[in-house]
Protein backbone atom coordinates (compact mmCIF):
# COMPACT_ATOMS: atom_id res chain seq x y z
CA UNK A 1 4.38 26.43 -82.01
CA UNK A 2 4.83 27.29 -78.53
CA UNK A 3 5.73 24.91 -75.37
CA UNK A 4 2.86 24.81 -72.46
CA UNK A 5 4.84 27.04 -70.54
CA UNK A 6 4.61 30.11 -73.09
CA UNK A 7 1.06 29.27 -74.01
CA UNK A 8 0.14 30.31 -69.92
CA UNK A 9 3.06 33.04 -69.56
CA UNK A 10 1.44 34.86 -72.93
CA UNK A 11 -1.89 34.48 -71.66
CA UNK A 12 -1.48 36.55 -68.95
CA UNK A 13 0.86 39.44 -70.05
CA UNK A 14 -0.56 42.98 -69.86
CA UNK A 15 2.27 44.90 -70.89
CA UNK A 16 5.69 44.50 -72.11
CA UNK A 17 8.89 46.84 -71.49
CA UNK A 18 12.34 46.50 -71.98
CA UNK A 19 13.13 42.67 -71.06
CA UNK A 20 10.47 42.22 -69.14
CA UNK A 21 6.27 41.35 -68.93
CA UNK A 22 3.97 42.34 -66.66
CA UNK A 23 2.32 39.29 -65.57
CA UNK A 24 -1.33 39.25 -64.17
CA UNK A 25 -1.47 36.69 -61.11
CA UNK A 26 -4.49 34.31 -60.49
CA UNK A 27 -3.64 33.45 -57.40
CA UNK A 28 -0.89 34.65 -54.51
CA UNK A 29 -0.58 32.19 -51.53
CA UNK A 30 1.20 33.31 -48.30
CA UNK A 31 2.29 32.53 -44.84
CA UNK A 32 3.54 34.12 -41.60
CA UNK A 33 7.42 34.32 -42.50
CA UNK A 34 7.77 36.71 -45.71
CA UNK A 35 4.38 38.49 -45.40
CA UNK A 36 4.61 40.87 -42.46
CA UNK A 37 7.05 43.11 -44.31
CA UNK A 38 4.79 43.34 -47.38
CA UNK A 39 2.06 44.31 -45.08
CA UNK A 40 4.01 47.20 -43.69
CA UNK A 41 4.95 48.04 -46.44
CA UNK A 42 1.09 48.71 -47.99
CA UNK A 43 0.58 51.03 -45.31
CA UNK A 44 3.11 53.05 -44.69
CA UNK A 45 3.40 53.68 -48.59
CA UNK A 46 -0.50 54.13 -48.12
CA UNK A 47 -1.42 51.11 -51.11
CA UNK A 48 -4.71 49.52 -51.51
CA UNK A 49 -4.77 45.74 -51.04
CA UNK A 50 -6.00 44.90 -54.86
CA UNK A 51 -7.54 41.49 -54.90
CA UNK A 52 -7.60 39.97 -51.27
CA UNK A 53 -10.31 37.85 -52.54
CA UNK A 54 -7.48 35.93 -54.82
CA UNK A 55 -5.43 35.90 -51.71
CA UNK A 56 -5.17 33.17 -49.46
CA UNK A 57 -3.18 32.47 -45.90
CA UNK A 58 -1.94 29.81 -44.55
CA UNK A 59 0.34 29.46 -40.73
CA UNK A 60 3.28 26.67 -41.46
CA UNK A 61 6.56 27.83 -40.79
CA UNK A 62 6.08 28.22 -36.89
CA UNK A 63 3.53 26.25 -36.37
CA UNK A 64 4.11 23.94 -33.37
CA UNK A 65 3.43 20.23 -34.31
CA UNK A 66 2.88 18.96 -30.78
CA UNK A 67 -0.78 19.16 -30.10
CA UNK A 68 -0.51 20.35 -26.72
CA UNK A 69 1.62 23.03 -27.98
CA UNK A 70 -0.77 24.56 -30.42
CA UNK A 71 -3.59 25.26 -28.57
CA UNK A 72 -3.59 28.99 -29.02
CA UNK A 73 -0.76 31.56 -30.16
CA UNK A 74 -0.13 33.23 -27.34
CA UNK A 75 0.97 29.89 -25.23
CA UNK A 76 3.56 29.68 -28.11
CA UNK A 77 7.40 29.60 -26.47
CA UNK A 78 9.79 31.19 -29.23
CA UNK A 79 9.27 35.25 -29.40
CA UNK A 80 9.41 35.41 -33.12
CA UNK A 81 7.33 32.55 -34.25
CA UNK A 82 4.95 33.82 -31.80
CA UNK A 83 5.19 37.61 -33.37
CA UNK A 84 4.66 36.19 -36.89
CA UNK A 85 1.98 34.09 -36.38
CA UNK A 86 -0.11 36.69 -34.84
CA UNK A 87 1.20 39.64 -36.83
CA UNK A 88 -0.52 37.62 -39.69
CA UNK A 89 -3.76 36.97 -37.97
CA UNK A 90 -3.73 40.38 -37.76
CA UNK A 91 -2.92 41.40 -41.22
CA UNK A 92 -5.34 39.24 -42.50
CA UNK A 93 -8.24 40.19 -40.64
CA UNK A 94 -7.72 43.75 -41.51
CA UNK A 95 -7.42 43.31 -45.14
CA UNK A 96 -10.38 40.16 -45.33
CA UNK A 97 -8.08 37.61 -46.66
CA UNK A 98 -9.07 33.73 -46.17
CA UNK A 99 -6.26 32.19 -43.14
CA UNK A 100 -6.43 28.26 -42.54
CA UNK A 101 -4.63 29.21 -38.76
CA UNK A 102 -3.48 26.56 -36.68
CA UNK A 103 -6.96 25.12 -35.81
CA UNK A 104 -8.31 25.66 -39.67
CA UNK A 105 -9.59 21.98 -40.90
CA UNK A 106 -7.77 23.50 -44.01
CA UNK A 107 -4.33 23.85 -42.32
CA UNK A 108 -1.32 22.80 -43.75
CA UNK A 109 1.87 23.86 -45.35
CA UNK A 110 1.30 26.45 -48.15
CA UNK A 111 2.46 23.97 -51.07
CA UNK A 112 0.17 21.02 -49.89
CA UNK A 113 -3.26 22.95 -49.46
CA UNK A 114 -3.10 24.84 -52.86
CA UNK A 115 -3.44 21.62 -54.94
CA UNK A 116 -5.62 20.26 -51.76
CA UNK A 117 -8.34 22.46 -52.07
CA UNK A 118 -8.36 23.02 -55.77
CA UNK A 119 -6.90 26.47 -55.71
CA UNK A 120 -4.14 25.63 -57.91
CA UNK A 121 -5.57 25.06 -60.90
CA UNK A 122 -4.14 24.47 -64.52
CA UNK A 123 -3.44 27.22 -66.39
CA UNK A 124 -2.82 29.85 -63.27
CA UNK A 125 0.03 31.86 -62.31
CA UNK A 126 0.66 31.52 -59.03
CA UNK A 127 3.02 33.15 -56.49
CA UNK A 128 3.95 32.95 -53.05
CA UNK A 129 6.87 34.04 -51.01
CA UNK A 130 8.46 30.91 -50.58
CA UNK A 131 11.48 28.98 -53.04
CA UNK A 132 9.54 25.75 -53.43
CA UNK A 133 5.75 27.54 -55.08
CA UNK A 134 7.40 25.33 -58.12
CA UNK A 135 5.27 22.41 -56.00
CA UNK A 136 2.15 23.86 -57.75
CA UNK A 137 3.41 24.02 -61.26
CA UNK A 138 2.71 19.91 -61.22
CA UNK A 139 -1.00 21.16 -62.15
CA UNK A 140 0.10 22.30 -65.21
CA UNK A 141 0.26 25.85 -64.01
CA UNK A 142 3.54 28.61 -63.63
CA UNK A 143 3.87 28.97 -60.13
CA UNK A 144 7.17 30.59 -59.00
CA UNK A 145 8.60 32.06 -55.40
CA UNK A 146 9.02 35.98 -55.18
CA UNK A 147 10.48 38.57 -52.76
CA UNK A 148 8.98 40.25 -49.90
CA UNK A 149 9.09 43.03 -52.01
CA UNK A 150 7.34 41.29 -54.69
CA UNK A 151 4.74 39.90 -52.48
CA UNK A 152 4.06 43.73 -51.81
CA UNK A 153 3.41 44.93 -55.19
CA UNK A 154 1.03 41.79 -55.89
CA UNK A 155 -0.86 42.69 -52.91
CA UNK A 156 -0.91 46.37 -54.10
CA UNK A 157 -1.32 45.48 -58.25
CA UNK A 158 -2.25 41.71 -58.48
CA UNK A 159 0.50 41.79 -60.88
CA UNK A 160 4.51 41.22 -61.30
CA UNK A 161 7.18 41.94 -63.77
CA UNK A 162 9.33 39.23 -64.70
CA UNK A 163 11.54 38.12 -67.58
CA UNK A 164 10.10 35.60 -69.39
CA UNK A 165 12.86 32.10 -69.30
CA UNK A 166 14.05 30.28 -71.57
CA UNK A 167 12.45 26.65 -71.65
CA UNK A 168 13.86 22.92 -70.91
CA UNK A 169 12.38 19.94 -71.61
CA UNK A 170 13.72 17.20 -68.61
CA UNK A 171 12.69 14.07 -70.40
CA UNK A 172 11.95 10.65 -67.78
CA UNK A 173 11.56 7.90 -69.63
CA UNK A 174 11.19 4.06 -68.75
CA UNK A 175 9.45 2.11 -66.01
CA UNK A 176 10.34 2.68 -62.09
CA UNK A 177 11.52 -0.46 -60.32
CA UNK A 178 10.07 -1.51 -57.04
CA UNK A 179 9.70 1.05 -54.40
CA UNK A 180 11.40 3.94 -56.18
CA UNK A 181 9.65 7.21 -56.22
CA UNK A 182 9.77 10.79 -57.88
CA UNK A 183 11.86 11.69 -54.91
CA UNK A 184 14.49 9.01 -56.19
CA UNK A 185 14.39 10.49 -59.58
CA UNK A 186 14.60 14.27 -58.53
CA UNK A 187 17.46 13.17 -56.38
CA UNK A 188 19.32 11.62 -59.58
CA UNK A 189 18.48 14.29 -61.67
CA UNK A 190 20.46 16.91 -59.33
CA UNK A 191 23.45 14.51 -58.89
CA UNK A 192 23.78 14.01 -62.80
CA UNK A 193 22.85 17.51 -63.71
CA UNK A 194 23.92 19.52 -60.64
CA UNK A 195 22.06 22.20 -59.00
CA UNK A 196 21.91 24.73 -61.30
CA UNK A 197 21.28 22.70 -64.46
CA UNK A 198 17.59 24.51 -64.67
CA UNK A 199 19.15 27.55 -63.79
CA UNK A 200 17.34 30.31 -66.42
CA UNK A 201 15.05 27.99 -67.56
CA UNK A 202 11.29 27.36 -67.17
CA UNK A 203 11.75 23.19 -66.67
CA UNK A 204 8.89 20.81 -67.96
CA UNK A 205 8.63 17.17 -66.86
CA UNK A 206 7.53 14.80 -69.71
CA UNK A 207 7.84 11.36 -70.40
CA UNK A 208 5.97 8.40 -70.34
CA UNK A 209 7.48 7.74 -66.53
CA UNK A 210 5.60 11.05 -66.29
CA UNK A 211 2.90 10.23 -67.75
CA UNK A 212 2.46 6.75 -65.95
CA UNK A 213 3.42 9.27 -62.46
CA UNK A 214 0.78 9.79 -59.69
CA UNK A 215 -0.62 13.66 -59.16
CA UNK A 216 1.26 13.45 -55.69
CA UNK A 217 4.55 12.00 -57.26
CA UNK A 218 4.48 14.99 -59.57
CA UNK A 219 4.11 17.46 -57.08
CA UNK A 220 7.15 16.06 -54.95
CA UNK A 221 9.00 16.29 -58.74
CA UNK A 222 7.88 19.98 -59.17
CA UNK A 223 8.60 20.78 -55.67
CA UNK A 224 12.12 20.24 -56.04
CA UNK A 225 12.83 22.00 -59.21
CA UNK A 226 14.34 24.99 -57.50
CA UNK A 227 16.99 22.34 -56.22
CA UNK A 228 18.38 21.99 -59.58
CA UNK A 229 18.12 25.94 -60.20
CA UNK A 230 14.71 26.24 -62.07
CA UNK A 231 12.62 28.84 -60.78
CA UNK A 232 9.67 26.85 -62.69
CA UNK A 233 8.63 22.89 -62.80
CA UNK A 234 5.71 22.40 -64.60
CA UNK A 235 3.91 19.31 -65.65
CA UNK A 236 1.34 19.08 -68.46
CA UNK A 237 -2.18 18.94 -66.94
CA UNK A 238 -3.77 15.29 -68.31
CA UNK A 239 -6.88 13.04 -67.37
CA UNK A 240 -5.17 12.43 -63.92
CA UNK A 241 -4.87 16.13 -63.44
CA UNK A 242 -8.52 16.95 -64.08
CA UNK A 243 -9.67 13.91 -61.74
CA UNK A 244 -7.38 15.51 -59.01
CA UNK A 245 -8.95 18.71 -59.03
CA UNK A 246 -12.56 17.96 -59.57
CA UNK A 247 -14.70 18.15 -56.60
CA UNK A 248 -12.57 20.09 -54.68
CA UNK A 249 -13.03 23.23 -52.44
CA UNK A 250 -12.22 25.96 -54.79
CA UNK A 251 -12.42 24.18 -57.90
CA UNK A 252 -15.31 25.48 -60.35
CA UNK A 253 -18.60 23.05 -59.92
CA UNK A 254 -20.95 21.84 -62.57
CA UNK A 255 -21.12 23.87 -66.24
CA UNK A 256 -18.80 26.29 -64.85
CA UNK A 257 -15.94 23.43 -64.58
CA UNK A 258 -16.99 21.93 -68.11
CA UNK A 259 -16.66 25.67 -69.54
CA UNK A 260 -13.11 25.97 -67.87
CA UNK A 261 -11.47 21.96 -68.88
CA UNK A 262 -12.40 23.85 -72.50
CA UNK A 263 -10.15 26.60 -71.84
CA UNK A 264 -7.51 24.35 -70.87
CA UNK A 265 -7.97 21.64 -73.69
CA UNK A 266 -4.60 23.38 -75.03
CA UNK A 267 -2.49 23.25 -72.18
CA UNK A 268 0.75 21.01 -73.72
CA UNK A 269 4.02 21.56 -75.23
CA UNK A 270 3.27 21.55 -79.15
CA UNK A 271 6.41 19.74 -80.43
CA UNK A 272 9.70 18.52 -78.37
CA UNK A 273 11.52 21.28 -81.03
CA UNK A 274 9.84 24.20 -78.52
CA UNK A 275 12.50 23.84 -76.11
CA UNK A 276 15.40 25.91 -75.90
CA UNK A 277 17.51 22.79 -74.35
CA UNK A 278 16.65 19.05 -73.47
CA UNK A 279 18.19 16.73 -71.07
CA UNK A 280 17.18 13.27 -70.29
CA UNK A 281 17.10 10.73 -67.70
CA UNK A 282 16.04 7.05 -68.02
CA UNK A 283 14.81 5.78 -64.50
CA UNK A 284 14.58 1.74 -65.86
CA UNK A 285 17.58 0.69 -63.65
CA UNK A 286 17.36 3.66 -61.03
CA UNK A 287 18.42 2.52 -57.34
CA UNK A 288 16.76 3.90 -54.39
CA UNK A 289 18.90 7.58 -53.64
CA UNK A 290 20.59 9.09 -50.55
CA UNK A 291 22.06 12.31 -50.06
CA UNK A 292 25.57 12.00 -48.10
CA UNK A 293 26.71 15.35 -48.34
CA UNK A 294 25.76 19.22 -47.70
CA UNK A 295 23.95 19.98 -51.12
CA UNK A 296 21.31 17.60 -53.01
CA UNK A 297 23.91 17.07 -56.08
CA UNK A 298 26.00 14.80 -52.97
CA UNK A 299 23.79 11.98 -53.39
CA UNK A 300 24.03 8.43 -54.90
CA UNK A 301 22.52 4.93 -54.92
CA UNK A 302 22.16 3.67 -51.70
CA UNK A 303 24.26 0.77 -52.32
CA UNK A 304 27.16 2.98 -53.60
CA UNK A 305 30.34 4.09 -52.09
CA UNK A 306 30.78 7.96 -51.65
CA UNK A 307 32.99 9.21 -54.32
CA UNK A 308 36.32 10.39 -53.18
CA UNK A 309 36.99 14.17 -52.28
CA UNK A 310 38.13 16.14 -55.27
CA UNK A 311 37.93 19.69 -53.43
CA UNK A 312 38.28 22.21 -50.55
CA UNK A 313 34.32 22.30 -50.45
CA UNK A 314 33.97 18.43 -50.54
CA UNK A 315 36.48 17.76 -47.73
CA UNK A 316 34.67 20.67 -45.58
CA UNK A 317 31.45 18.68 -46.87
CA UNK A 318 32.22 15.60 -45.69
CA UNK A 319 34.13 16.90 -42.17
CA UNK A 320 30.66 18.49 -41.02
CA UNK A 321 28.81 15.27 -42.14
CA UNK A 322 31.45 13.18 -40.40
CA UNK A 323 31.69 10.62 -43.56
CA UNK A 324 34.77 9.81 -45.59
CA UNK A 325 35.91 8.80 -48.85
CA UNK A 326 34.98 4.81 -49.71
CA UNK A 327 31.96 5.05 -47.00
CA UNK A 328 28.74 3.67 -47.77
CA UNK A 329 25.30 5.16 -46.24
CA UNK A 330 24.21 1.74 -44.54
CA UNK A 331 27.41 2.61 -42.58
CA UNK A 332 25.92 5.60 -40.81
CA UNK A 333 24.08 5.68 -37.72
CA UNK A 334 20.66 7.02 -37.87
CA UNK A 335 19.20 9.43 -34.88
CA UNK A 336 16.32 10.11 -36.51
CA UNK A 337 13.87 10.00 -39.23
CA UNK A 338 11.86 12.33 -40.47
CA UNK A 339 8.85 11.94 -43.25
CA UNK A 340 6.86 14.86 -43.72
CA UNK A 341 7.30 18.38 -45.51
CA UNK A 342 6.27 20.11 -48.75
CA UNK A 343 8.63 17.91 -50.54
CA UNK A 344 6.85 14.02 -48.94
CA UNK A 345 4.00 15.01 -46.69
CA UNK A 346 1.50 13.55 -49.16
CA UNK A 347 -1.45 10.79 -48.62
CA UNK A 348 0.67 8.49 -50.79
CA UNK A 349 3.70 8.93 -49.26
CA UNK A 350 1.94 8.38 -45.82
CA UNK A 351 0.80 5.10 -47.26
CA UNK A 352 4.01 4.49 -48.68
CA UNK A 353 6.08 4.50 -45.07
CA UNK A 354 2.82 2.95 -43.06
CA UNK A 355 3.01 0.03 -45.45
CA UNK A 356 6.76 -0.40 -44.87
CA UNK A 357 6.21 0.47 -41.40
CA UNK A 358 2.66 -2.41 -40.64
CA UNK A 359 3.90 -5.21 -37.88
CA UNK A 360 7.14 -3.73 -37.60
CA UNK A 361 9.13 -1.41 -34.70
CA UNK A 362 11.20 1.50 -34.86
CA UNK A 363 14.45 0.81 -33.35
CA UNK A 364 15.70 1.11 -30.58
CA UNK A 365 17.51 4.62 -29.61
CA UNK A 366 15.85 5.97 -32.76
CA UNK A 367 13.15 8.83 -33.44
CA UNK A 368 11.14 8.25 -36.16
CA UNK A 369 8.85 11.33 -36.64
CA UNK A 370 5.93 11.44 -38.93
CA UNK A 371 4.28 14.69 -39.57
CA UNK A 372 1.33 15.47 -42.43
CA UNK A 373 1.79 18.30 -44.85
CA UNK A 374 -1.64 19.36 -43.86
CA UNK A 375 -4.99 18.79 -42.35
CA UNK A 376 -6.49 16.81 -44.96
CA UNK A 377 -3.43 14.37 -44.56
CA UNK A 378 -3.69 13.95 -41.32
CA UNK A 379 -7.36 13.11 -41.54
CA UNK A 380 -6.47 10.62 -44.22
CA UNK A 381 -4.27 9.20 -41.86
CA UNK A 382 -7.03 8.39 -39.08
CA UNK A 383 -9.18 7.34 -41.23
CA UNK A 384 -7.18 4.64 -42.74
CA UNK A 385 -5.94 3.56 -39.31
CA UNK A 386 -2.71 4.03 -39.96
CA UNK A 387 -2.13 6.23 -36.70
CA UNK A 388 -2.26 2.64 -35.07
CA UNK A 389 0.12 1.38 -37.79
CA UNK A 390 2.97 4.26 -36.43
CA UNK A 391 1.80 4.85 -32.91
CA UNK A 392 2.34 0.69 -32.25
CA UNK A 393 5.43 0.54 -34.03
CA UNK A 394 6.89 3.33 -32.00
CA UNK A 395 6.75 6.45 -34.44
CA UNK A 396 5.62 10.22 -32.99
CA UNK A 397 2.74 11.36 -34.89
CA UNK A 398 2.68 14.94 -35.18
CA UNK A 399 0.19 17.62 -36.26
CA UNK A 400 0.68 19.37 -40.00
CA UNK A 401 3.68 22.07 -40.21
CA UNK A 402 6.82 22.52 -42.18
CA UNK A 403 8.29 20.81 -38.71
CA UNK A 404 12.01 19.31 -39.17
CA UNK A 405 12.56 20.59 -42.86
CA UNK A 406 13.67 23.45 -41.84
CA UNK A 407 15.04 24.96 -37.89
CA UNK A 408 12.25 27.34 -37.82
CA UNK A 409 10.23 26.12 -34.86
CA UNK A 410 9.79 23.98 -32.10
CA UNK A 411 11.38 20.83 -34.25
CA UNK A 412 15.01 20.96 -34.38
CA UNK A 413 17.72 17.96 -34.62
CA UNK A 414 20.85 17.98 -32.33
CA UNK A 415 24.43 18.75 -33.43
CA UNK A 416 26.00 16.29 -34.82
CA UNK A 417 22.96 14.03 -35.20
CA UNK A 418 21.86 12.06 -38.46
CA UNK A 419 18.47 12.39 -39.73
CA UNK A 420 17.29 10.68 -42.52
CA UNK A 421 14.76 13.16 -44.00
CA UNK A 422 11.93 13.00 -46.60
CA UNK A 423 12.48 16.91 -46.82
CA UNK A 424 14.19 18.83 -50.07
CA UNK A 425 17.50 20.30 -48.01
CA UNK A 426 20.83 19.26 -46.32
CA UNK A 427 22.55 22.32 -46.43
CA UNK A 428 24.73 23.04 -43.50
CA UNK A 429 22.35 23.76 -40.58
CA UNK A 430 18.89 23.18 -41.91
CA UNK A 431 17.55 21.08 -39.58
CA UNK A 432 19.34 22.26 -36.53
CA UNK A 433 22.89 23.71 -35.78
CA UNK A 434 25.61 21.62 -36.83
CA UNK A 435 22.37 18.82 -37.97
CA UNK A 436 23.14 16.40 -40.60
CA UNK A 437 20.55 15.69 -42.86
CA UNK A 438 20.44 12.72 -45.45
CA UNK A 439 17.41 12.88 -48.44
CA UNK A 440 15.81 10.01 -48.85
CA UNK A 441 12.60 8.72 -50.31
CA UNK A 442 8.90 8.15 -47.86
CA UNK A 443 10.04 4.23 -48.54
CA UNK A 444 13.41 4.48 -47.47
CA UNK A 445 12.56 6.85 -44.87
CA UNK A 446 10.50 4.12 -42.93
CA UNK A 447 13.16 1.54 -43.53
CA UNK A 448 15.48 3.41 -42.06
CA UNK A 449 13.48 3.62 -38.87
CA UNK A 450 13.32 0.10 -38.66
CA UNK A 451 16.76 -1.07 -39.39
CA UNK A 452 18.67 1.89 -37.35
CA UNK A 453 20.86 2.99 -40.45
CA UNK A 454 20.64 3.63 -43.90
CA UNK A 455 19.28 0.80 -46.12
């Protein structure tokens, strides 16, 4: 009896010593911010590059998302985003690993081209030097973030020791209301549970909410596992999962794909008695969530008052977001909105905010930025037509990159300045010096826009 988590973890263990396995890796993903080091690394300790072939690149981090901006690397402003983003161009053409660069019809944000393409597959391990690789584990595979360090020795070994976790079962249950998401319930689960309730623990998602959940909707659930201190989110891989993948890029074709839905046929948790711990959440009367504070466990319903400040680190909280005690969030004036990253950049949450968004106009004095997780997105979004649906109602419609999640690039909000933001952070400074960032849903996101405050 073994929970779908150990079933892949045992599967690929070559050796065992002390506390620890040594984990073979199907597939490493990485991009222009924790590479560079690895890379040096490999050559001054003179290392062979082991399987570049299971290796794939992707620029995100740095990438401008203002067309005219993006043109070519070397016309890029910042020094370091400029020294990344060509250091790995470099890198990878020396070793012959696959980049999707800036002008790649396969660009995107490392997290949204691995499912995209049909790289992440059920099953896999997966790596990449980034917190949120938990995204990919909604394909029913273990996909964790390593070190720069790490990242060297699975270039060098196409392998990693880790300790294996102990497991959790986070059990959803009952039917979502109107226009609340995964992002709604990953919000609530964090403000219940806090952020480290996963900490030590492989998490799995089950459920029938789960169940009845969209391949996207998982991944935004997965992708925000490391919010609530899980290193792993994983998701059993079902009918919906196999329709996902099939057909795509990298995913095997004809009687090879037959042969490998076989060797997945056991992917699932045997019995709920597997897991170490359970905790539960039933989303039948779950509200719409905002994040008012500097952590994702400050967040409530939208139509609820913030709590009253119980300690040194929620007044200092609540002085930097310039909210007190008794507020509520349609009280606060939005700058700007943001609906893109890892976390929402999605077809389906596209479609969510244009459909909220159709006939109506942002408001005035307000930025309402929409930026696709990747290439594939943003042809999605042109197809559809709804570039008309944002560019008539006012919106700025960006090119793919991790853009306003993080102050990493080109996109940065102002001091002092609320932005409601479909991203997975509000710690102090994420978005910008002194920014203020509020979590929100794709839906709320756009409603925001239109209204000029939080609704």
């Amino acid at each position: 009896m073994k929970t779908l988590f150990e079933k892949i973890w045992d599967r690929h263990v070559i050796t065992s010593k002390d506390d620890k396995d040594l984990l073979y890796i199907d597939l490493h993903l990485i991009h222009e911010v924790t590479s560079p080091q690895a890379f040096e690394a490999l050559r001054i300790k003179n290392r062979n590059f082991r399987r570049p072939d299971l290796t794939f690149a992707t620029m995100d981090h740095n990438t401008p998302t203002r067309i005219e901006n993006r043109k070519n690397i070397s016309e890029i402003k910042d020094k370091l985003s400029k020294e990344q983003l060509e250091t790995l161009e470099k890198n990878c053409k020396e070793y012959g690993i696959e980049l999707f660069d800036m002008n790649s019809e396969n660009n995107g944000i490392v997290h949204m081209i691995g499912p995209e393409m049909g790289l992440s597959l059920p099953g896999k391990t997966i790596v990449c030097g980034d917190s949120h690789t938990a995204t990919h584990g909604a394909m029913g595979a273990i996909a964790f973030g390593i070190g720069t360090s790490e990242v060297e020795d699975v270039f060098a070994t196409q392998c990693i020791w880790n300790k294996k976790p102990k497991n959790m079962g986070v059990k959803i249950t009952g039917q979502l209301g109107k226009n609340i998401s995964s992002k709604d319930i990953i919000l609530k689960l964090i403000s219940k549970y806090s952020t480290s309730f996963g900490s030590g623990y492989a998490i799995e998602f089950y459920g029938d909410t789960i169940e009845n959940m969209e391949m996207e909707q998982r991944l935004t659930l997965s992708n925000m596992a490391i919010e609530g201190g899980a290193k792993f989110g994983i998701i059993k891989p079902d009918n919906k999962t196999i329709e996902y993948i099939r057909n795509r890029k990298y995913t095997p074709k004809g009687k090879a794909f037959e042969k490998y839905l076989k060797s997945i046929e056991d992917l699932y948790t045997d019995d709920e008695s597997c897991y170490d711990k359970i905790i539960s959440l039933d989303v039948s009367n779950l509200k719409r969530q905002v994040s008012y504070g500097t952590n994702p466990s400050m967040t409530c319903d939208i139509d609820e008052y913030f709590p009253k400040i119980k300690s040194e680190e929620d007044k200092k909280s609540y002085e930097y977001m310039g909210i007190k005690e008794n507020m509520r969030a349609n009280e606060i004036k939005v700058d700007t909105v943001f609906i893109g990253s890892c976390t929402n950049g999605r077809i389906i949450d596209m479609k969510i905010a244009a459909d909220v968004i159709r006939g109506n106009k942002v408001k005035d004095g307000i930025r309402c930025i929409i930026v696709p997780g990747s290439m594939e997105v943003k042809r999605y979004i042109h197809e559809k037509g709804l570039d008309k649906i944002f560019l008539d109602a006012g919106c700025e419609l960006r090119e793919p990159g991790c853009s306003y999640c993080l102050a990493m690039n080109d996109d940065k909000i102002d001091e002092f300045k609320h932005c409601v933001s479909t991203s997975n952070r509000n710690f102090e400074g994420r978005q910008g010096r002194l920014s203020r960032t509020h979590l929100v849903s794709p839906y709320t996101a756009a409603l925001c826009a239109i209204e000029g405050r939080i609704v």
